[in-house]
C-alpha atoms as a PDB file:
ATOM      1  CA  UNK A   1      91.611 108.378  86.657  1.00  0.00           C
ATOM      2  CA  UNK A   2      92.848 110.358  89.323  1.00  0.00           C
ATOM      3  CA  UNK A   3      93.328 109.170  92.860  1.00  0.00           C
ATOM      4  CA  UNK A   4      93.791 111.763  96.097  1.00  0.00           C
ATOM      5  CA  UNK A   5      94.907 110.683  99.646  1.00  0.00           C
ATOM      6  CA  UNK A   6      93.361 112.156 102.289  1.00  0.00           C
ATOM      7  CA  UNK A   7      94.427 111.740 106.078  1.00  0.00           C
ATOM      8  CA  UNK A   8      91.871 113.583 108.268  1.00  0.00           C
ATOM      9  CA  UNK A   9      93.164 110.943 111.456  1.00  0.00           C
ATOM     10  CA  UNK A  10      90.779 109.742 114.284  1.00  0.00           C
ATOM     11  CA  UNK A  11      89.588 111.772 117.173  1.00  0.00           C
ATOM     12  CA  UNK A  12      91.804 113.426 120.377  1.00  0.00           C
ATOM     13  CA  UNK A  13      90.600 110.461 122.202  1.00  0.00           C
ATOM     14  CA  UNK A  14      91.399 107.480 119.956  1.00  0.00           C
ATOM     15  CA  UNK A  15      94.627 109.030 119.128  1.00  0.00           C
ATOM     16  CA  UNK A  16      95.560 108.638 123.128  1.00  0.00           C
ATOM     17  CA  UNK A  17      94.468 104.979 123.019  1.00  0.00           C
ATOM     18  CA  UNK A  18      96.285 101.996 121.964  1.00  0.00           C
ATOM     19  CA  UNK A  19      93.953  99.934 119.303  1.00  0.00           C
ATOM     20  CA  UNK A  20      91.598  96.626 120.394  1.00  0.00           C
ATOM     21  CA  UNK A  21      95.035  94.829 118.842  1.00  0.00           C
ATOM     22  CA  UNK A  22      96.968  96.255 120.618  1.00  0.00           C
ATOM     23  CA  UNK A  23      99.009  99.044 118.035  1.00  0.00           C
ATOM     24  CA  UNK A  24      99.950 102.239 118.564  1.00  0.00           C
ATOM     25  CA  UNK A  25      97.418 104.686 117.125  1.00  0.00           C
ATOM     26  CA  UNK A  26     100.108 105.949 114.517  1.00  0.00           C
ATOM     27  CA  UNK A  27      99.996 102.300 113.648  1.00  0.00           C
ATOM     28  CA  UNK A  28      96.721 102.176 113.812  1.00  0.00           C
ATOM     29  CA  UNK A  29      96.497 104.850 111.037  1.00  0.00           C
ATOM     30  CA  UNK A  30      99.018 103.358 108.389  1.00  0.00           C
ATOM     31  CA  UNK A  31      96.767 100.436 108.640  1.00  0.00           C
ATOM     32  CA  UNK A  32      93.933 102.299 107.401  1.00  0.00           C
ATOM     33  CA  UNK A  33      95.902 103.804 104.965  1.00  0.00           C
ATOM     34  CA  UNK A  34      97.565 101.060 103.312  1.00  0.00           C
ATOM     35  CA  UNK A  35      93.778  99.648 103.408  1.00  0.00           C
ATOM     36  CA  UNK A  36      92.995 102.621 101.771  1.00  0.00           C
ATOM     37  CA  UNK A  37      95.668 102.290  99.568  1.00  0.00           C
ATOM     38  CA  UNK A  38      94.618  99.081  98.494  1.00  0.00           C
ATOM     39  CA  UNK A  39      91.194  99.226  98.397  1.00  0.00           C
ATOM     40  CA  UNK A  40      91.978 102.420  95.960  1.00  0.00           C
ATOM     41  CA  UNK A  41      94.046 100.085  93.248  1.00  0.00           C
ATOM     42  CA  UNK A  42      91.617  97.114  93.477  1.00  0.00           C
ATOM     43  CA  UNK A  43      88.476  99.605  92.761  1.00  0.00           C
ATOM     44  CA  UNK A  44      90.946 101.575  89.994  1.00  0.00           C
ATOM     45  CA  UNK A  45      91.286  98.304  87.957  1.00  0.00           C
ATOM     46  CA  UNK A  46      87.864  97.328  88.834  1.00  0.00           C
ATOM     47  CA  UNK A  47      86.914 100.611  86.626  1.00  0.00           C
ATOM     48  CA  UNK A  48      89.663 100.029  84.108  1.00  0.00           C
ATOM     49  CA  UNK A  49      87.927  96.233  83.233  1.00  0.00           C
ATOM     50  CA  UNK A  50      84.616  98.129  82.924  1.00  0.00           C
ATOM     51  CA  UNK A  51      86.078 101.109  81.141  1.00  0.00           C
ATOM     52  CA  UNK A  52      84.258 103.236  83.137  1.00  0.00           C
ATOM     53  CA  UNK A  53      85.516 106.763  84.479  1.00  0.00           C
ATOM     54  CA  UNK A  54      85.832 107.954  87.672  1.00  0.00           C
ATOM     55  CA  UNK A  55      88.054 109.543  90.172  1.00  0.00           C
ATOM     56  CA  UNK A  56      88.447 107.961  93.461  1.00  0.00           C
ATOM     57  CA  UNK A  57      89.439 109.619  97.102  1.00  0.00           C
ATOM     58  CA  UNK A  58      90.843 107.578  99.923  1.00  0.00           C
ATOM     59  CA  UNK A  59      90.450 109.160 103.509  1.00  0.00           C
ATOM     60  CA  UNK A  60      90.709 108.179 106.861  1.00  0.00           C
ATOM     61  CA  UNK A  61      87.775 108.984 109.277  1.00  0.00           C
ATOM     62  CA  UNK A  62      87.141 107.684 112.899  1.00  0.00           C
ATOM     63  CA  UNK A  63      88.468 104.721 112.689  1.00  0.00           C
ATOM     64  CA  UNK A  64      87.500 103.511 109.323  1.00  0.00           C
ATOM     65  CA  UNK A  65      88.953 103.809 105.619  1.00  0.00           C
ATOM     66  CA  UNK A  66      86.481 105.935 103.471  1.00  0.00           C
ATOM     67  CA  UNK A  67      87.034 105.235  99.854  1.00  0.00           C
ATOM     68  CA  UNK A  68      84.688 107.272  97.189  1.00  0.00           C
ATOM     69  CA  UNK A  69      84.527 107.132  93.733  1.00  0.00           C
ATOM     70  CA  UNK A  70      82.641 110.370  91.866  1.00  0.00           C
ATOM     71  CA  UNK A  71      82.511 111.488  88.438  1.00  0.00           C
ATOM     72  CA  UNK A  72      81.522 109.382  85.953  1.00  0.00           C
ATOM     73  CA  UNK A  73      78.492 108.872  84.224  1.00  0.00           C
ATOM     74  CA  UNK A  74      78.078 105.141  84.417  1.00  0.00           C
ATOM     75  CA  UNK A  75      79.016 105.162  87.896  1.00  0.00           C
ATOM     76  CA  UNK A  76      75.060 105.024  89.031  1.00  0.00           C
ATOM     77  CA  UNK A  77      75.212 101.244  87.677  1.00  0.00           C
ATOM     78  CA  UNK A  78      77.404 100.351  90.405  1.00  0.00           C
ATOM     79  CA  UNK A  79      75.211 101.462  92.768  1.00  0.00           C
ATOM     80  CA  UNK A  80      72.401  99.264  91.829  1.00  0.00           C
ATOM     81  CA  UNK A  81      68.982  99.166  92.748  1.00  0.00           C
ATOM     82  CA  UNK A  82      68.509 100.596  96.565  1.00  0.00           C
ATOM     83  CA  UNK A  83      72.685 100.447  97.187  1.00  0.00           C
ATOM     84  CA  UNK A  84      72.561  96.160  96.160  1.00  0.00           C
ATOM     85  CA  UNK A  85      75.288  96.635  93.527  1.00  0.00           C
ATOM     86  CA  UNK A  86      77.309  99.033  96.373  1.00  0.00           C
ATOM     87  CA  UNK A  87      77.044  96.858  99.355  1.00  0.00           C
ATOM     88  CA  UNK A  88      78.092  93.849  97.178  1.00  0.00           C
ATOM     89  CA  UNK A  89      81.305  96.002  95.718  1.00  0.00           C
ATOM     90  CA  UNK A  90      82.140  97.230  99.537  1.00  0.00           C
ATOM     91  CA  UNK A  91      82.374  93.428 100.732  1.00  0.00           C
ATOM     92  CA  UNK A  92      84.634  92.407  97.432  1.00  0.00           C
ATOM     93  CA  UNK A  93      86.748  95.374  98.059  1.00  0.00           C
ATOM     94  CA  UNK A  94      87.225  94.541 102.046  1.00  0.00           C
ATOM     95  CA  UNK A  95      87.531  91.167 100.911  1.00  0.00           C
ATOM     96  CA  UNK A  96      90.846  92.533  98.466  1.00  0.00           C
ATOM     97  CA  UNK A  97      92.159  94.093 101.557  1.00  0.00           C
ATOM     98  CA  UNK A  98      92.135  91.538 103.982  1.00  0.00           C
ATOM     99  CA  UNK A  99      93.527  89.308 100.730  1.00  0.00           C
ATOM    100  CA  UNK A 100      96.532  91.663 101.388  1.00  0.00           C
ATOM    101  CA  UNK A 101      97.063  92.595 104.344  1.00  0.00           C
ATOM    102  CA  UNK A 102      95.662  90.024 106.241  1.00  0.00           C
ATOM    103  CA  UNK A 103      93.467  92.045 108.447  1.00  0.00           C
ATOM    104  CA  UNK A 104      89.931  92.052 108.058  1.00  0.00           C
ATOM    105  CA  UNK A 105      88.515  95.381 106.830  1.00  0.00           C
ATOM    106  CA  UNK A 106      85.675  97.614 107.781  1.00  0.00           C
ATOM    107  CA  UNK A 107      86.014  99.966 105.015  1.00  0.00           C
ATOM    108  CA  UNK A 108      83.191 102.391 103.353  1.00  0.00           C
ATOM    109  CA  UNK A 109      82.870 102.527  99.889  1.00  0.00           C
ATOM    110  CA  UNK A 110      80.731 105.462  98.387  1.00  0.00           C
ATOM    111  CA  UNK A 111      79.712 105.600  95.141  1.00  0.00           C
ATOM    112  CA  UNK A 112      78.820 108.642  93.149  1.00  0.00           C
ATOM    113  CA  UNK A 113      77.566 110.210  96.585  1.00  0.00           C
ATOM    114  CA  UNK A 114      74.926 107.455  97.320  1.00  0.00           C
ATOM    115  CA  UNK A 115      75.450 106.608 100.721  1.00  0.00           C
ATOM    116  CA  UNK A 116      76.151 110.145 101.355  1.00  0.00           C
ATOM    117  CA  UNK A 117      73.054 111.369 100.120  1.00  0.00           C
ATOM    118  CA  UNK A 118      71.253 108.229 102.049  1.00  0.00           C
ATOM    119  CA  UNK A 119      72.734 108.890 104.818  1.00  0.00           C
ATOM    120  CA  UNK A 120      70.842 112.580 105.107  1.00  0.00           C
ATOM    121  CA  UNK A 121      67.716 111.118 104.012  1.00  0.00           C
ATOM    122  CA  UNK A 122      68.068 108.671 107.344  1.00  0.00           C
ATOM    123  CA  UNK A 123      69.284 110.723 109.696  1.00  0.00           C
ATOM    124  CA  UNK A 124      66.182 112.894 109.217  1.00  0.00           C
ATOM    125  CA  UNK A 125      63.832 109.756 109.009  1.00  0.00           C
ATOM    126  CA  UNK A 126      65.666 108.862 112.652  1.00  0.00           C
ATOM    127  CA  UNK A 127      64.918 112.494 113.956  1.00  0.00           C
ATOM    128  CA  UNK A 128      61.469 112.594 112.263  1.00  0.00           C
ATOM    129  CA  UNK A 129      60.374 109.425 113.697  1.00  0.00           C
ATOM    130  CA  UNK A 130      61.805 110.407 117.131  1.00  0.00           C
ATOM    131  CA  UNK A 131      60.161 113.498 117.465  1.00  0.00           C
ATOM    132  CA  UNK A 132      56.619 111.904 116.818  1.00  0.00           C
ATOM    133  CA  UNK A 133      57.280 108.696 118.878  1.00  0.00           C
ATOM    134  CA  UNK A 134      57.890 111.287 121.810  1.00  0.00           C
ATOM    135  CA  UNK A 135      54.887 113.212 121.037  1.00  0.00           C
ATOM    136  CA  UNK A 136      52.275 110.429 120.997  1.00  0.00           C
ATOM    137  CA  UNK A 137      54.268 107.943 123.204  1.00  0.00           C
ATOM    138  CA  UNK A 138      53.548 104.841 120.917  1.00  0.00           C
ATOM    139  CA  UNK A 139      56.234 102.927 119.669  1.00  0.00           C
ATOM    140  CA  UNK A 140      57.197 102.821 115.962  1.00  0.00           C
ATOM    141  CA  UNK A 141      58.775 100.108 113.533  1.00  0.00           C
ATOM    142  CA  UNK A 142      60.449 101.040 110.323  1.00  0.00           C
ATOM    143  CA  UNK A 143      60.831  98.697 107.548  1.00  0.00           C
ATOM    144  CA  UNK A 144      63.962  96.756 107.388  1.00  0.00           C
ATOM    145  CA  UNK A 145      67.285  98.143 106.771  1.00  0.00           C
ATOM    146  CA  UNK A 146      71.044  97.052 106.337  1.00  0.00           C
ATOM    147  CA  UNK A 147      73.216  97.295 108.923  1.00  0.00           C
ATOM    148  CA  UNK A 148      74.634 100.938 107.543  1.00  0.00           C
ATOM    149  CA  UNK A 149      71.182 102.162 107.200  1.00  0.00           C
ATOM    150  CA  UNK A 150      69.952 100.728 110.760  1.00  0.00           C
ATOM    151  CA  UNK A 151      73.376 103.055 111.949  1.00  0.00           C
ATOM    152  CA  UNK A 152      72.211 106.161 110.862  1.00  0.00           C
ATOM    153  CA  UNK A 153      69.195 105.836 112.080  1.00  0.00           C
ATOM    154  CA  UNK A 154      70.514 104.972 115.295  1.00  0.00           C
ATOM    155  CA  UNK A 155      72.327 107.727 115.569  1.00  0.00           C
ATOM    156  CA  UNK A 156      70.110 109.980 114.356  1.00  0.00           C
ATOM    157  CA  UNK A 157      67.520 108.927 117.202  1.00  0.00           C
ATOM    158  CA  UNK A 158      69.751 109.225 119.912  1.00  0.00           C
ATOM    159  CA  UNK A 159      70.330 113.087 119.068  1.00  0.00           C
ATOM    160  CA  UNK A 160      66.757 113.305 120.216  1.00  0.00           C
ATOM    161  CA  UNK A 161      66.058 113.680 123.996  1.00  0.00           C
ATOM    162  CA  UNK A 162      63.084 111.296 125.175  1.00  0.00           C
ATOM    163  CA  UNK A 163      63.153 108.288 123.348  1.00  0.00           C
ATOM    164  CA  UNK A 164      65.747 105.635 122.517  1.00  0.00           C
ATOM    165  CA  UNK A 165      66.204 102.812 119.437  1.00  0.00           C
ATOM    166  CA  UNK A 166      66.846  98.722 119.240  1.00  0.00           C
ATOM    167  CA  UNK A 167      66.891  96.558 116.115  1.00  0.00           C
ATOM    168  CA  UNK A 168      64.623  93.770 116.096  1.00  0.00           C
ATOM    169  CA  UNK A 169      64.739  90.508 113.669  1.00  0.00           C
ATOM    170  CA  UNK A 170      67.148  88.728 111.930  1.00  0.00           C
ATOM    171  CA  UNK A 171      68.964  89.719 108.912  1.00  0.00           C
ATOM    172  CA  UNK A 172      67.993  90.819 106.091  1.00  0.00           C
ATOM    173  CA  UNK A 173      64.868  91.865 107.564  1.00  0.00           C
ATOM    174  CA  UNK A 174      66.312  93.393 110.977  1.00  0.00           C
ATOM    175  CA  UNK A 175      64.648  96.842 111.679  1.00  0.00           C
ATOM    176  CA  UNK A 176      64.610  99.848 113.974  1.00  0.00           C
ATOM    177  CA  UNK A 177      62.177 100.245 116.919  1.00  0.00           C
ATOM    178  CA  UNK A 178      61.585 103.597 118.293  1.00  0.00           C
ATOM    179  CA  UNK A 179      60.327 103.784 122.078  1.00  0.00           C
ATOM    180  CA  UNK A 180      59.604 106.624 124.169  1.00  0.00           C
ATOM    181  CA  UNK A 181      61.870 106.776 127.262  1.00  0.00           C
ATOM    182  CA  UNK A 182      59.478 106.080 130.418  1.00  0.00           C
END
């Protein structure tokens, strides 16, 4: 298994703010990587028990550890059925880091380019939803998402001039709504 480090740091303005705890950014960052760090040995022996191969990359992106693991065949299994297996393996591995460093962690874990690959596939169901809420004017409903999908869709919506997005419901069947801006 190989492991990379990546430190692509936050943007010009986070890096000129203190964090909401009060640390320097530069502190800020060697949080994130020692989460990374972390998160990157716990997954690593996490393969070894399964025997399963895989290379994993630790980087640093707004904020926010990113942790991937690509290459192996098996790897699809710990995705699971619609991310289940992924989501599950995310919350054990913030659940190592904040084990060890006593922080709580809102690291993303990507496996075998899931959630990457999701994440395209929402962002143009957000933009293709947007666009035809603001050409007939009537609200839409999606079906219910997690709280990573319900993001990207989000985001996705509010690229679009016209129309705007709230969740609705209660976990785990919290959705998007899509209105036209009056």
């Amino acid at each position: 298994m190989s492991e990379t480090v990546q430190d692509s740091g936050r943007d010009a303005q986070a890096q000129t703010e203190t964090s909401s705890s009060g640390e320097s950014p530069s502190n800020t960052e060697a949080l994130l990587v020692q989460e990374g760090d972390v998160a990157g040995d716990y997954l690593e022996r996490l393969l070894d028990l399964l025997d399963y191969d895989g290379d994993i990359d630790l980087d640093v992106e707004a904020g926010r550890a990113i942790i991937s693991i690509d290459g192996g065949s098996d790897l699809e299994k710990l995705v699971g059925n619609k991310g289940q297996v992924l989501e599950a393996l995310q919350e054990l591995t913030r659940l190592a880091v904040q084990q060890d460093t006593g922080v709580r962690s809102r690291l993303m874990l990507d496996i075998a380019g899931w959630r990457a690959s999701r994440r395209d596939e929402l962002s143009a169901l957000g933009r293709s939803t947007a666009e035809t809420v603001l050409e007939t004017g009537k609200e839409s409903r999606l079906r219910p998402m997690t709280p990573f999908e319900r993001k990207v869709v989000h985001d996705a919506v509010a690229s679009v001039s016209g129309v705007h997005s709230e969740s609705e419901g209660e976990e785990p069947n919290r959705k998007v709504v899509v209105y036209r801006t009056n």
